[in-house]
Protein backbone atom coordinates (compact mmCIF):
# COMPACT_ATOMS: atom_id res chain seq x y z
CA UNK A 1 100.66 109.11 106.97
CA UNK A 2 101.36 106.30 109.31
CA UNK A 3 103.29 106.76 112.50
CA UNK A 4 105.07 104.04 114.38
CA UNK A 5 106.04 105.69 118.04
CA UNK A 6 108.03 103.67 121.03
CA UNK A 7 106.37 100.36 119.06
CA UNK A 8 107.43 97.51 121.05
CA UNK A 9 106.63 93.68 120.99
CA UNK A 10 107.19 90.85 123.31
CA UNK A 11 106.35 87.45 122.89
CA UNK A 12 105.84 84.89 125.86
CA UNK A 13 107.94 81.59 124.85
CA UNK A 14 109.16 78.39 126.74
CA UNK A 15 112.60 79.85 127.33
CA UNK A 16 111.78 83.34 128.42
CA UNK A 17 110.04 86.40 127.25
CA UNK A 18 110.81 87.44 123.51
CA UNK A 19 111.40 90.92 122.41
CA UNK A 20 110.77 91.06 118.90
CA UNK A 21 110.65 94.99 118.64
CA UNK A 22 112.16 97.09 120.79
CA UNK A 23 111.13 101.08 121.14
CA UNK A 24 110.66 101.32 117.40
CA UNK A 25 109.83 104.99 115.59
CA UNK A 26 109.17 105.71 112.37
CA UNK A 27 107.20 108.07 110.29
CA UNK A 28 106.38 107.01 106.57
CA UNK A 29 104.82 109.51 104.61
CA UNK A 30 101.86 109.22 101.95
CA UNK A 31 103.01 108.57 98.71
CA UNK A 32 106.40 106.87 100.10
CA UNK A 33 108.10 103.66 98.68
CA UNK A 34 109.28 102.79 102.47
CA UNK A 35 112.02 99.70 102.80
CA UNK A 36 112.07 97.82 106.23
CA UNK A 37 115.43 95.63 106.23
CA UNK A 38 116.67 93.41 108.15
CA UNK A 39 118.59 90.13 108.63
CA UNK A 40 116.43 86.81 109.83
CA UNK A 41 115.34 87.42 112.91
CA UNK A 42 115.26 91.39 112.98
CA UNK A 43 111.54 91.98 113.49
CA UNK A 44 110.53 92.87 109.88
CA UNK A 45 107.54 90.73 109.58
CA UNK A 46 106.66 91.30 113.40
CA UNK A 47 106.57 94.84 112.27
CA UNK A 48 104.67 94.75 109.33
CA UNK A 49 101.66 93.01 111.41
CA UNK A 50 101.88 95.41 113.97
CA UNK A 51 101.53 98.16 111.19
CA UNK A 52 97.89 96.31 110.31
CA UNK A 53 97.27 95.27 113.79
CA UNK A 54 97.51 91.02 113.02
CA UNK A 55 99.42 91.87 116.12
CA UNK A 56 98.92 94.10 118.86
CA UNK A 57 101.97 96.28 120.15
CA UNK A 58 103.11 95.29 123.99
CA UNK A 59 103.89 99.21 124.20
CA UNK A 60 103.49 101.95 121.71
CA UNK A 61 100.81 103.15 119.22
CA UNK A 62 100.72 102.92 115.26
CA UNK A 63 98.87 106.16 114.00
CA UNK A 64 97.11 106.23 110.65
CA UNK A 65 96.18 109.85 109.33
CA UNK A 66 96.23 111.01 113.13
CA UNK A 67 93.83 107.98 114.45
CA UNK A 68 95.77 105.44 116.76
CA UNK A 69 94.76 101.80 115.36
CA UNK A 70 95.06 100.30 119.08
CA UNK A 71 92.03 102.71 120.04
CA UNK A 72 89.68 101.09 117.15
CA UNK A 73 86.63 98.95 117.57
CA UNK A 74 86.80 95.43 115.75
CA UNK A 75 84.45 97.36 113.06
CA UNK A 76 86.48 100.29 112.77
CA UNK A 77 90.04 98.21 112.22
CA UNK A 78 87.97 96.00 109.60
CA UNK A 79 87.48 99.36 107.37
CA UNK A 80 91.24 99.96 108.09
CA UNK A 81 92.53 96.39 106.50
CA UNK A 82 89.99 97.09 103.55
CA UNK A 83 92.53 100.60 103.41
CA UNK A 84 95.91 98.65 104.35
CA UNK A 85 96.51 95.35 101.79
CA UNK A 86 99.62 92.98 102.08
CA UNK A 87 101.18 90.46 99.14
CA UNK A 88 103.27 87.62 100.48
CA UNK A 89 106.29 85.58 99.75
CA UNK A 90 104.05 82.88 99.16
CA UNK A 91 100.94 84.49 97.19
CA UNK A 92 98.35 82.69 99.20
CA UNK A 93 95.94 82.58 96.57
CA UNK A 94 93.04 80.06 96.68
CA UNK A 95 93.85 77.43 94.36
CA UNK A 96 90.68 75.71 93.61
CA UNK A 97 89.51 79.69 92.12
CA UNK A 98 90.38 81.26 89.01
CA UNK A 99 92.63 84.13 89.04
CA UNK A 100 89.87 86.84 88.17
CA UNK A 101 87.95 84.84 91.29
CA UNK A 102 90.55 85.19 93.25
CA UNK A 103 90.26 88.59 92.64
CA UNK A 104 86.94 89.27 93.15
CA UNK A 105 86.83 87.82 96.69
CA UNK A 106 87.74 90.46 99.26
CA UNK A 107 85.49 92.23 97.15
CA UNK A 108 82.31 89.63 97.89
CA UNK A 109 83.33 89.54 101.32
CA UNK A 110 82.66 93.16 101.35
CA UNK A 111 79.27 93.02 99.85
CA UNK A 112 80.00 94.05 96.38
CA UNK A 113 77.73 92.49 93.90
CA UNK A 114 78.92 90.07 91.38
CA UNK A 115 78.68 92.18 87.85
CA UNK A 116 80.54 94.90 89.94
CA UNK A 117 83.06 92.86 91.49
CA UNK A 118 84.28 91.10 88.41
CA UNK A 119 84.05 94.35 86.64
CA UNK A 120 86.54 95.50 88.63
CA UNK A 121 88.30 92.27 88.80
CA UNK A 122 88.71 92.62 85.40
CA UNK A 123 90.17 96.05 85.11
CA UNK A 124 92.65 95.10 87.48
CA UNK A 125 93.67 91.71 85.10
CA UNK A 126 94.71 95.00 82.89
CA UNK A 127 96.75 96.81 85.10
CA UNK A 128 99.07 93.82 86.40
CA UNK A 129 99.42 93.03 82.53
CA UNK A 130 97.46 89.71 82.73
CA UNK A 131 94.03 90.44 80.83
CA UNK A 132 94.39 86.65 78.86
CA UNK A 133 94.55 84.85 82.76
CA UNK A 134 90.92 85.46 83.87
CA UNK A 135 90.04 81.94 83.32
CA UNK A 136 93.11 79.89 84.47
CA UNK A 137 93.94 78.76 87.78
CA UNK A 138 96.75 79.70 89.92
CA UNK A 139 98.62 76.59 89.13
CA UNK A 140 98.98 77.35 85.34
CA UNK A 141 101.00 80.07 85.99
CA UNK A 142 104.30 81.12 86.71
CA UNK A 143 105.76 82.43 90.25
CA UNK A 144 105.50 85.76 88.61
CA UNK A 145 102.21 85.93 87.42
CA UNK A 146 101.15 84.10 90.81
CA UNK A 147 102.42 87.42 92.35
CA UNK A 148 100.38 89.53 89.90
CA UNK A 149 97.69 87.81 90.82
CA UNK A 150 98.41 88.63 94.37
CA UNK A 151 98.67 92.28 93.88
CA UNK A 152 95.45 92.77 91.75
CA UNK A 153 93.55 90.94 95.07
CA UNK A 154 95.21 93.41 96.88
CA UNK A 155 94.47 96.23 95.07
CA UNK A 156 90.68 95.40 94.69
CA UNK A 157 89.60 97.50 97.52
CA UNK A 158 91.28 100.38 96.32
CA UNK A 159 93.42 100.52 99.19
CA UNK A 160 95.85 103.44 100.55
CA UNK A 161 98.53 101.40 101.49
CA UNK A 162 100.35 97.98 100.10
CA UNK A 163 102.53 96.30 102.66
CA UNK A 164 104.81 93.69 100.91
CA UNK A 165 106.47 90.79 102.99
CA UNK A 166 109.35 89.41 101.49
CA UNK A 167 106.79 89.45 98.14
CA UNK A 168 109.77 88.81 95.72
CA UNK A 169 112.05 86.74 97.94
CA UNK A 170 110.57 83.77 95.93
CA UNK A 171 111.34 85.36 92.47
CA UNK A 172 114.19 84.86 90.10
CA UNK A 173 116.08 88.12 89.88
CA UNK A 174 114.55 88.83 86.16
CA UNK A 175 110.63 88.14 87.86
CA UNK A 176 111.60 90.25 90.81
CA UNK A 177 112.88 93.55 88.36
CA UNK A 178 109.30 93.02 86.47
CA UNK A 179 107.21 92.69 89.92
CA UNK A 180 109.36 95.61 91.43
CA UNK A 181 108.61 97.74 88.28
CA UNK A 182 104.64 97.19 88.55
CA UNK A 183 104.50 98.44 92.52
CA UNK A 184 106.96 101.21 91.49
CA UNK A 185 104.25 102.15 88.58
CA UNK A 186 101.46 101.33 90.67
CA UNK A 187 102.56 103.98 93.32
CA UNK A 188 102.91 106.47 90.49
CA UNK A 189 99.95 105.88 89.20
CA UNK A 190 98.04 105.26 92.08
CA UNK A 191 99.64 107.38 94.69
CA UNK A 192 99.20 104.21 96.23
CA UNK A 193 102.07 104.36 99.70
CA UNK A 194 104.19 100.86 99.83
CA UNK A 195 105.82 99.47 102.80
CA UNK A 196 108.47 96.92 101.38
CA UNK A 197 109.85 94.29 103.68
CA UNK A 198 112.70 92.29 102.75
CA UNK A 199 116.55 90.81 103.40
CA UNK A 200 117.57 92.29 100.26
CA UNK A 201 119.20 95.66 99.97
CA UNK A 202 118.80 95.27 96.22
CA UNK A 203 115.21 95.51 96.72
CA UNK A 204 115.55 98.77 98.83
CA UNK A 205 117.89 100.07 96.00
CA UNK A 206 115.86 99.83 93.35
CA UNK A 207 112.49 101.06 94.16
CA UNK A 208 112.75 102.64 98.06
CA UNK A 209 112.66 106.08 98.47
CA UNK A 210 113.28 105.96 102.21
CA UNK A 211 114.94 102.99 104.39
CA UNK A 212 115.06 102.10 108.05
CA UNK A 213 117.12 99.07 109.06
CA UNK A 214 115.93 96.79 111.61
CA UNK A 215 118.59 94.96 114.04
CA UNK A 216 117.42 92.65 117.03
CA UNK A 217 114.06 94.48 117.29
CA UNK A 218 115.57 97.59 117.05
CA UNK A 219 115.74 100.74 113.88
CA UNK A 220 119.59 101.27 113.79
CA UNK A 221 119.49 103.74 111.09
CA UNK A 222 116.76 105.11 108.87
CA UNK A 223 116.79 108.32 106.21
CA UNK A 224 116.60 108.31 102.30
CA UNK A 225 117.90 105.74 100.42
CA UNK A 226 120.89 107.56 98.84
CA UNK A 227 122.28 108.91 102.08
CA UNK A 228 122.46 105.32 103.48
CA UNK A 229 124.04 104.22 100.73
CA UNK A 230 126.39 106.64 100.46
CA UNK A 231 127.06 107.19 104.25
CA UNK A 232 126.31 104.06 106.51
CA UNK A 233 126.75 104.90 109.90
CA UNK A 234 125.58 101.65 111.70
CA UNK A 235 127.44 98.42 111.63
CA UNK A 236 124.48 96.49 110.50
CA UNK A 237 123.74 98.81 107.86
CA UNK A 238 127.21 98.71 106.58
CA UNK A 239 126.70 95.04 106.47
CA UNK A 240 123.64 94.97 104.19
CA UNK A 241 124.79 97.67 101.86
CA UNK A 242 128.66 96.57 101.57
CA UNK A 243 128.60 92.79 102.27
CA UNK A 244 132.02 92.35 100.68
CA UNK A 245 133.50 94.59 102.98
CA UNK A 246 132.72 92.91 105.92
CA UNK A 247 133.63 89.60 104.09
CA UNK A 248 137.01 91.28 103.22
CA UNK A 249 137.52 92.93 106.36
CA UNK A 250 139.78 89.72 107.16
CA UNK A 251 142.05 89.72 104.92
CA UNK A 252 143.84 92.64 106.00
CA UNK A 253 146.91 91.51 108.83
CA UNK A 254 145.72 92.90 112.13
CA UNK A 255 148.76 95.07 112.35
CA UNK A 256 147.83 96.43 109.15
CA UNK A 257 146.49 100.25 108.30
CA UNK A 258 143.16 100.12 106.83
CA UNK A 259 141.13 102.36 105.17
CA UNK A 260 137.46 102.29 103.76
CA UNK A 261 136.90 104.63 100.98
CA UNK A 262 133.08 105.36 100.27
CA UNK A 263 132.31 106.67 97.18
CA UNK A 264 128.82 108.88 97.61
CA UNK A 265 128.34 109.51 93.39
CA UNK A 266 129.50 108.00 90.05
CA UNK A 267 132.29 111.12 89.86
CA UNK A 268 134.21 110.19 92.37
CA UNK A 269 133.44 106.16 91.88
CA UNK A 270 135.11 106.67 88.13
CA UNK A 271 138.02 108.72 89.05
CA UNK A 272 141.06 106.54 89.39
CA UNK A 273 141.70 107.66 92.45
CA UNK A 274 143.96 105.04 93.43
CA UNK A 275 146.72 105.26 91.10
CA UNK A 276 146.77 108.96 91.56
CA UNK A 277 147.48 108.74 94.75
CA UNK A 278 150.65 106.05 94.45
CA UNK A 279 151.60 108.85 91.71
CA UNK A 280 151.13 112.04 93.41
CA UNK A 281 152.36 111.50 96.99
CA UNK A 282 154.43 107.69 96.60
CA UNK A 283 151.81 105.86 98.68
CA UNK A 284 151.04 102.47 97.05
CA UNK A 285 147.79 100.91 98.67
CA UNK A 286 146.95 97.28 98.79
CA UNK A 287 143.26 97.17 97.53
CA UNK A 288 141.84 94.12 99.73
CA UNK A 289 138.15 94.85 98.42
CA UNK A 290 135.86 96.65 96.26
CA UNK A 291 132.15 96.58 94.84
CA UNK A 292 129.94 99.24 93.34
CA UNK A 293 126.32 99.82 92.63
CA UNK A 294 123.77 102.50 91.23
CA UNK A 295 120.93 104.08 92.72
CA UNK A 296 118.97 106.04 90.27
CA UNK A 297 121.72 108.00 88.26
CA UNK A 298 124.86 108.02 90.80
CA UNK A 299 126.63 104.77 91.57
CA UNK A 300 127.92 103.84 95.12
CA UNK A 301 130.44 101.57 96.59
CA UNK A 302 133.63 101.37 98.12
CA UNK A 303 137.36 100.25 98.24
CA UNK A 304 139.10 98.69 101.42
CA UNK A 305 142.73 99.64 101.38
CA UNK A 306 145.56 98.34 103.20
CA UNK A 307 147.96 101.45 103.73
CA UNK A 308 152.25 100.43 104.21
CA UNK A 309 154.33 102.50 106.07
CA UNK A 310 153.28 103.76 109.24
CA UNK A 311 151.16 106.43 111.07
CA UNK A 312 152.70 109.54 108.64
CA UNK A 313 151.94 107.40 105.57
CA UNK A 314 148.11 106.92 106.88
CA UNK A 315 147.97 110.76 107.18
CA UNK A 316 149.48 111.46 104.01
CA UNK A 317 147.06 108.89 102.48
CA UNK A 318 143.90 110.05 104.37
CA UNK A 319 144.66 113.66 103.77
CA UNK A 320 145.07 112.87 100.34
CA UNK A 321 142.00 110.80 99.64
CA UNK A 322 139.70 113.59 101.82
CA UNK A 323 140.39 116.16 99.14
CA UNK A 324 138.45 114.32 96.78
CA UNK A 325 134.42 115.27 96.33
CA UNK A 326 131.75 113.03 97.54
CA UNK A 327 134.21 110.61 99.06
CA UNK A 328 133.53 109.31 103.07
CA UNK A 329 137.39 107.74 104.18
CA UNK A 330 137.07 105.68 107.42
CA UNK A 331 140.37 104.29 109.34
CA UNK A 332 140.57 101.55 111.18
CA UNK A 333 144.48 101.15 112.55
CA UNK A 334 145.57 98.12 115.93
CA UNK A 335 146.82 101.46 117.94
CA UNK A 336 143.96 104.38 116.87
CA UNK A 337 140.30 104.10 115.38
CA UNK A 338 138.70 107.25 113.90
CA UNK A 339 136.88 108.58 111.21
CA UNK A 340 137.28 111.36 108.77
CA UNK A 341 134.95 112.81 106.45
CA UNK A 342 134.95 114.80 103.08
């Protein structure tokens, strides 16, 4: 288990002091897929190096199993990075070595002998499906395979944790789905924990089992991955899992009655809710937005309304949409702002 409590980070610059994180707690539990998002600038890969102590908190303690990492010797937080691995955007592997060299080196910095170190190197080559690459050199390959590469090194010390920095923000979408699958079946198989960094909620979505979101320094919102999808309580997060919204959020006259529907499951996302409201009660919405997406087996998303009429028409067309299961309606009106839930 690692534990992040009142982690904060300042850096000294010309134009002032810098905080980078700001009070930060989290908990991430062994065995987790764990997303950290955030826009540029959030604190992400700040975080991540505090996590691994490439940079020491200002305030605050990171706890692994119980110990605090701040309280280690230089020997002690050694045997901790051999335990905690990262993969990069960028791969960082050495170019003038072979991939199954490559490989083997955090392994001869350790001390382990040759035979044994490509031995393992080798059985490694197998699970990141590139057995026929021992030989070539990082520059023969794809980005892809670069990033197998990447996560074999990392996985040569058999560590208990994989921290991944923006590791497929370099990938076409295709390479990302097949790098995403392999740490998704690597933390099945291995029971290895992940700590995923990234921009992209699609990311999150696919393989996270847990999320916090990370604005100016700061976690805004954090639980499982479903209930932030299908409730987002922070603007921020709304942002990252509904972009369109916000992008949409204009076109709607400032007089106008809006109202968000979030759909929390694929039921409610397939009913045509829409025209059975303009039939059932005579209220004829405006639809000014929509997307939808799946996590695991129930899709998410949401439809930004304009309502006509006035404030009895809103009612009527809140009251109306509330009755219907696994749906979240938010209003947003020039003379009241609320928020009602079903």
């Amino acid at each position: 288990m690692i534990e992040l409590r009142n982690l904060s980070k300042s850096f000294v610059t010309a134009d002032g002091p810098v905080d980078a994180l700001k009070n930060v707690n989290l908990t991430i539990n062994n065995g987790d897929i764990y997303g950290i998002i955030g826009m540029s600038g959030a604190g992400k890969s700040t975080l991540v190096r505090c996590i691994n102590m490439l940079e020491r908190p200002t305030e605050g303690s990171v706890l692994m199993d119980g110990r605090d990492l701040g309280a280690m010797s230089k020997k002690e937080l050694r045997e901790v990075r051999h335990r905690v691995t990262m993969i990069f955007q960028g791969f960082n592997l050495l170019m003038q070595r072979t991939c199954v060299q490559n490989i083997m080196l955090p392994l001869r910095l350790s001390g382990v002998k040759k035979a044994d170190a490509m031995k393992r190197a080798l059985e490694l080559l197998e699970v990141v499906g590139l057995p026929d690459k021992a030989n070539a050199y990082p520059a023969q390959l794809s980005g892809g395979q670069q990033q197998r590469i990447a996560i074999a090194r990392a996985l040569a010390t058999n560590p208990d944790v994989l921290l991944c920095d923006e590791a497929t923000s370099a990938l076409d979408p295709k390479t990302t789905h097949a790098i995403l699958d392999l740490i998704r079946d690597i933390n099945d198989k291995m029971g290895i924990t992940v700590i995923v960094i990234t921009h992209q909620m699609s990311v999150v979505q696919e393989i996270c089992n847990r999320v916090a979101i990370l604005e100016n320094g700061a976690v805004v919102e954090e639980g499982e991955v479903a209930q932030v999808f299908a409730n987002p309580r922070a603007e921020a997060t709304k942002n990252l899992v509904y972009p369109e919204m916000a992008d949409n959020a204009v076109l709607a006259d400032e007089h106008g009655q809006r109202v968000r529907i979030i759909f929390n499951g694929a039921p409610a996302a397939k009913k045509p809710l829409i025209a059975s409201m303009a039939m059932d009660i005579g209220v004829a919405a405006s639809i000014l937005g929509a997307s939808t997406r799946s996590v695991g087996d129930r899709a998410y998303g949401y439809i930004l309304l304009e309502i006509p009429g006035g404030p009895d028409d809103l009612a009527r067309a809140v009251n109306y949409l509330k009755e219907t299961p696994d749906v979240t309606v938010q209003v947003e009106v020039s003379y009241a702002a609320k928020e009602a839930e079903a």
